[in-house]
Protein backbone atom coordinates (compact mmCIF):
# COMPACT_ATOMS: atom_id res chain seq x y z
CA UNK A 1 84.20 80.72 74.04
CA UNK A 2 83.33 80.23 77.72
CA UNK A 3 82.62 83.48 79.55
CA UNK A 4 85.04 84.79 81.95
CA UNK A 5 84.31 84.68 86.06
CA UNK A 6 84.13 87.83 87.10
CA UNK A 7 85.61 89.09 90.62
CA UNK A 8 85.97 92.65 92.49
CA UNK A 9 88.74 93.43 94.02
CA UNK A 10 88.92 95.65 97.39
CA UNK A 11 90.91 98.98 96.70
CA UNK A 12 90.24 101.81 99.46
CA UNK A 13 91.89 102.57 102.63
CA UNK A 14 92.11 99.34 104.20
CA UNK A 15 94.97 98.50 101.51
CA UNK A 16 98.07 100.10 100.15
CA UNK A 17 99.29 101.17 96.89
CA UNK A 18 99.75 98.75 94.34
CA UNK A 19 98.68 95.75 96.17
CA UNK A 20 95.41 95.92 94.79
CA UNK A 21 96.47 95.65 91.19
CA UNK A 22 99.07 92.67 91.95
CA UNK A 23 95.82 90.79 92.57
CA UNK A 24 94.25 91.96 89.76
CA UNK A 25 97.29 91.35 87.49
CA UNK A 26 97.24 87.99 89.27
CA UNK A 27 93.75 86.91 88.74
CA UNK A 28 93.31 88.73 85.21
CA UNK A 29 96.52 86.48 84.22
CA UNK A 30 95.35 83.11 85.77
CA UNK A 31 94.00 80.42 83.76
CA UNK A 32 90.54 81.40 84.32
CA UNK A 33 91.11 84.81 83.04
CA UNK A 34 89.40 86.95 85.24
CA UNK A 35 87.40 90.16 84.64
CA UNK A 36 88.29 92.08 87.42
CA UNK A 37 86.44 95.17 88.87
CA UNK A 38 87.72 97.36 91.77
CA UNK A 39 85.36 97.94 94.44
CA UNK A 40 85.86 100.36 97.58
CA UNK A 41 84.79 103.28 99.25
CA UNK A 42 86.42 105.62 96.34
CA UNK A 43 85.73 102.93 93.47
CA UNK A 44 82.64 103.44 91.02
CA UNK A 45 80.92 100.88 92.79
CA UNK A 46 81.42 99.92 96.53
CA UNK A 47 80.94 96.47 98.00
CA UNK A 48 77.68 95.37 98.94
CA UNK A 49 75.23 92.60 98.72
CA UNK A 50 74.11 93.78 95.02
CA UNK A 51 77.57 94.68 93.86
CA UNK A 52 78.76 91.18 94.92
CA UNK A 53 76.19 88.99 92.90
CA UNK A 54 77.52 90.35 89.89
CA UNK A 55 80.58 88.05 90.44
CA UNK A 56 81.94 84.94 91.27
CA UNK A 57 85.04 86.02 93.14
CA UNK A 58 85.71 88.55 95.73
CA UNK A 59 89.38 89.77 96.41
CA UNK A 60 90.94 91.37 99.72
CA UNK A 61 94.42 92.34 99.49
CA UNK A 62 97.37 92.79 101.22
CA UNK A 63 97.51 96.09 103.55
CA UNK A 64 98.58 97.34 107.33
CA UNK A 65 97.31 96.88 110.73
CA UNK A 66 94.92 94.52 111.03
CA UNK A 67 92.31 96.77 113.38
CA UNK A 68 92.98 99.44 111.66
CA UNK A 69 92.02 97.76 108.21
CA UNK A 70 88.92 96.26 110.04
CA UNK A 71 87.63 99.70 111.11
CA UNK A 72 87.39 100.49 107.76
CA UNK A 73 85.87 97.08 106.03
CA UNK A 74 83.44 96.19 108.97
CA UNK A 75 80.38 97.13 107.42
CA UNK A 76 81.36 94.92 104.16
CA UNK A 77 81.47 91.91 106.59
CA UNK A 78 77.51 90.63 106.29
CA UNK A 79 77.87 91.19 102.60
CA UNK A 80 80.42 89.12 102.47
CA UNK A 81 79.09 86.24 104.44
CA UNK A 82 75.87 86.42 102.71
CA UNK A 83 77.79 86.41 99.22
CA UNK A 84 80.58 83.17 100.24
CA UNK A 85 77.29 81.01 102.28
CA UNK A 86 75.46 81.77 98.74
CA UNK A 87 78.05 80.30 96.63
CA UNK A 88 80.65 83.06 95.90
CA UNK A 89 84.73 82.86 96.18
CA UNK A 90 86.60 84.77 98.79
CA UNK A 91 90.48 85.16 98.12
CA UNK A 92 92.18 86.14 100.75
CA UNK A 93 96.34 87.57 100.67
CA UNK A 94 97.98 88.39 103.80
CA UNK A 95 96.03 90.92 105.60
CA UNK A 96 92.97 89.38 103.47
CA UNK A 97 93.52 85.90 104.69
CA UNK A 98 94.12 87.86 108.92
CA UNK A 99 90.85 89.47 108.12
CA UNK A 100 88.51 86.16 107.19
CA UNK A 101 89.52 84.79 110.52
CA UNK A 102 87.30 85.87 113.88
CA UNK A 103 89.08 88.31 116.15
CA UNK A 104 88.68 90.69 114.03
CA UNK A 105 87.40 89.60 110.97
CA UNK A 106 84.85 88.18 108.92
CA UNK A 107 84.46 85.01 110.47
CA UNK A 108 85.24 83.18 106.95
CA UNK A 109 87.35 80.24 108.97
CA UNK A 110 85.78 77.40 110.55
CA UNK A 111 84.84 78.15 113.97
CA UNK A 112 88.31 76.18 115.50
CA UNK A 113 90.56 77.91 113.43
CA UNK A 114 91.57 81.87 113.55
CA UNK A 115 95.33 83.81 111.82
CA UNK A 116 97.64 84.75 113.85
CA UNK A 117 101.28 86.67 112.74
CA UNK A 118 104.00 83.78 111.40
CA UNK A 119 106.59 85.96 112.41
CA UNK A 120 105.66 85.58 116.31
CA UNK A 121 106.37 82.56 116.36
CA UNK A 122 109.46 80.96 117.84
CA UNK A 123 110.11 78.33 115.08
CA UNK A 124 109.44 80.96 112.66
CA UNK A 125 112.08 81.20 109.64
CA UNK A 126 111.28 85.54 109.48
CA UNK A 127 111.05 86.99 112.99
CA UNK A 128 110.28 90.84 111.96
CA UNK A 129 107.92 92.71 109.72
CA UNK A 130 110.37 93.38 106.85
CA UNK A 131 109.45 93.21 103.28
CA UNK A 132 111.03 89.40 102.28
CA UNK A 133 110.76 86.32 101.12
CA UNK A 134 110.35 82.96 102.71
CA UNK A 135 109.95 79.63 101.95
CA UNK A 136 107.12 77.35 101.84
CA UNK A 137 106.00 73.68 101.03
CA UNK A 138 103.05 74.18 98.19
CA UNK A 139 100.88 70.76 97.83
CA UNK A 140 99.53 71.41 93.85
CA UNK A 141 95.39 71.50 93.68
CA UNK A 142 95.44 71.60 89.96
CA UNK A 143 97.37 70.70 87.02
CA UNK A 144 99.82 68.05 86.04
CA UNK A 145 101.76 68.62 89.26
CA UNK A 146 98.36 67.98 91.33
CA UNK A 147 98.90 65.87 94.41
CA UNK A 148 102.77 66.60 94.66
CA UNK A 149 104.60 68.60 97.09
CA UNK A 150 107.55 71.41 96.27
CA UNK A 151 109.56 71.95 99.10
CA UNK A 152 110.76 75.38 100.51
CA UNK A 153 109.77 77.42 97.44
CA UNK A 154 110.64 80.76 98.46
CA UNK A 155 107.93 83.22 97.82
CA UNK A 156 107.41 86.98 99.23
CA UNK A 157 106.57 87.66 102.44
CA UNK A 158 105.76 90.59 104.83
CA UNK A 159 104.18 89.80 108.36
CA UNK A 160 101.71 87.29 106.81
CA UNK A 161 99.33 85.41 108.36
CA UNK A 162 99.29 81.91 109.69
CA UNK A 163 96.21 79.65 110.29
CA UNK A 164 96.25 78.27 113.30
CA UNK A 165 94.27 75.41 114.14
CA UNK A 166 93.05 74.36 111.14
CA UNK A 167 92.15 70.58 111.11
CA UNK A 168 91.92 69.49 107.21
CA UNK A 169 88.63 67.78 106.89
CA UNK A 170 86.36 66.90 103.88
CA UNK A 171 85.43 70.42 103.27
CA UNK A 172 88.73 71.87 104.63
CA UNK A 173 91.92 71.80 103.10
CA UNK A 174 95.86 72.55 103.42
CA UNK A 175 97.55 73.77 100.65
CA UNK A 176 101.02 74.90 102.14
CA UNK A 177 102.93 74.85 105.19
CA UNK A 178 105.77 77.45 106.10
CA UNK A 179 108.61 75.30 105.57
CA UNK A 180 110.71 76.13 108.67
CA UNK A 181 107.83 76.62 111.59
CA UNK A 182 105.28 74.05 109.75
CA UNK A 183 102.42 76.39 110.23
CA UNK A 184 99.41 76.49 107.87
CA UNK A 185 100.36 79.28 105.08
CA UNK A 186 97.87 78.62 102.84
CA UNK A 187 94.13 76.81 103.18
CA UNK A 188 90.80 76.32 101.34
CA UNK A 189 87.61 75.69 103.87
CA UNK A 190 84.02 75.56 102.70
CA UNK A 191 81.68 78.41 104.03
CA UNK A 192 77.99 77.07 103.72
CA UNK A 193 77.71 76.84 100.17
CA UNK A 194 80.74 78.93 99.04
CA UNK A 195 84.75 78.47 99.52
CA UNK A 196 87.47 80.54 101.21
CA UNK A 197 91.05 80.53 99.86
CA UNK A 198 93.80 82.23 102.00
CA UNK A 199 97.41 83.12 101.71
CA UNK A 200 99.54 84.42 104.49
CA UNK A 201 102.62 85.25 101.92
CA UNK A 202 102.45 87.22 98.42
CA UNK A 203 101.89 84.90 95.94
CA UNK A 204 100.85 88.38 93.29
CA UNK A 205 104.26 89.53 93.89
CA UNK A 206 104.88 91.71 90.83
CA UNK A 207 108.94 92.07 90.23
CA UNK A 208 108.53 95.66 90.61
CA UNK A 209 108.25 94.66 94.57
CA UNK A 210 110.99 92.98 94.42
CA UNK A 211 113.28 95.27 93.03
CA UNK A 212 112.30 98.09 94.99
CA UNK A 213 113.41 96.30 98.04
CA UNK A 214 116.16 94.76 96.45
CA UNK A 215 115.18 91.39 97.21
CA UNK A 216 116.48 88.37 95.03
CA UNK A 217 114.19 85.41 94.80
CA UNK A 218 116.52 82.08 94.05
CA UNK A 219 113.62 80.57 92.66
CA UNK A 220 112.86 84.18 90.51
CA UNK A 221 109.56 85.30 89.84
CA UNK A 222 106.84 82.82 89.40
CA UNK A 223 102.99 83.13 89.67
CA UNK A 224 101.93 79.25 90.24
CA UNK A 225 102.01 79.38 93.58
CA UNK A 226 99.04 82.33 93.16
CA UNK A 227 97.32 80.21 90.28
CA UNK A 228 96.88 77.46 92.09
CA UNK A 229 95.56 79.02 95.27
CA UNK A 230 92.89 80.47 92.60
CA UNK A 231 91.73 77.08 91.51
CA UNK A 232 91.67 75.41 94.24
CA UNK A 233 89.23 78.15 95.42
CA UNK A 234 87.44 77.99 92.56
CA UNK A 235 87.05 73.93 92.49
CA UNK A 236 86.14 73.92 96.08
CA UNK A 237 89.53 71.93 97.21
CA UNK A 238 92.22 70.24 95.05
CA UNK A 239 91.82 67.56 92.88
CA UNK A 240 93.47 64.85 94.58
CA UNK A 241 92.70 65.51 98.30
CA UNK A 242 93.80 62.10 99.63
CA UNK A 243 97.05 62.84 101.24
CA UNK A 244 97.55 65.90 103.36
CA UNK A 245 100.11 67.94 103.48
């Protein structure tokens, strides 16, 4: 049996409750079978340099204001850089994939590119910062659907990130596209020797989430979306890259 990657997760005060463990759930549940480790101020280890080439993946969920969250994470960002230009995995879900971009951040995106807030937008299908869902266009990475589109697959969504511009290039890629404003919702970009996958929306959603804002998916609760964002990290870009999305 082939040993399982290992990843820590970010739990501390730069997150809120639960969102740590939907990444957990997600990555632990994934194909690859994570083992997951929490890591944070309060954790039984922190993040740092040492703590980070235990794994193969690092994690930073969902959370609040952007500054706010990058108050408390700034010291973890030369870590981080060091661990991703060495080879490591950085995941990144809503206020994870705002905080690898530069202003602030951890400078994970190529230099052109930088997140900004979907909902701003003009052409943007959610103009507020309500817990919701919205709908996206998903190229598959991985799997027998790799290389085809699904169009406007709703998924949940609260004041997520988009990319803006991000130019796909041999070592950058475009997963999904926010179906109504056709901003970048999703992307994979190499970082010296190590990859960056980001998610503006909640792919983790658990259907506790859901309920508790009373929020009814059409297309229900599904986890692909999440699984393929994780290999597609992992692979360092999808499997059949020819076509963009």
């Amino acid at each position: 049996m082939m040993n399982r990657p290992r990843a820590l997760v970010y739990r501390g005060p730069a997150t809120s409750e639960g969102l740590p463990e939907a990444v957990a759930q997600l990555l632990e549940s994934s194909p690859r079978h994570f083992e997951v480790q929490y890591a944070g101020p309060n954790e039984a280890v922190d993040i740092s340099a040492e703590a980070l080439r235990a794994v193969d993946l690092y994690a930073q969920p969902g959370g609040d204001d952007l500054d706010d969250a990058f108050v408390e994470v700034r010291k973890y960002r030369a870590p981080i850089r060091e661990f991703v230009s060495n080879g490591g995995r950085y995941l990144g879900f809503c206020l994870g994939a705002y905080l690898a971009g530069h202003t602030p951040g951890f400078g994970l995106l190529p230099k052109y590119a930088d997140t900004d807030s979907e909902c701003e937008l003009k052409t943007a299908q959610v103009q507020n910062d309500d817990d919701t869902i919205i709908q996206v266009d998903w190229k598959w990475s991985a799997g027998p659907k790799a290389g085809q589109t699904t169009k406007d697959r709703w998924i949940y969504f609260q004041e997520g990130a988009v990319i803006q511009g991000f130019r796909p290039s041999a070592d950058a890629f475009i997963l999904g596209r926010y179906s109504k404003s056709g901003g970048v919702a999703a992307s994979v970009n190499r970082h010296g020797k190590g990859w960056v996958g980001l998610i503006g929306p909640h792919p983790e959603a658990t259907q506790e989430w859901f309920d508790i804002e009373s929020i009814v998916s059409p297309d229900g609760l599904q986890y692909d979306i999440g699984y393929d964002l994780i290999e597609a990290t992992m692979a360092g870009g999808p499997q059949q890259p020819e076509k963009e999305l």
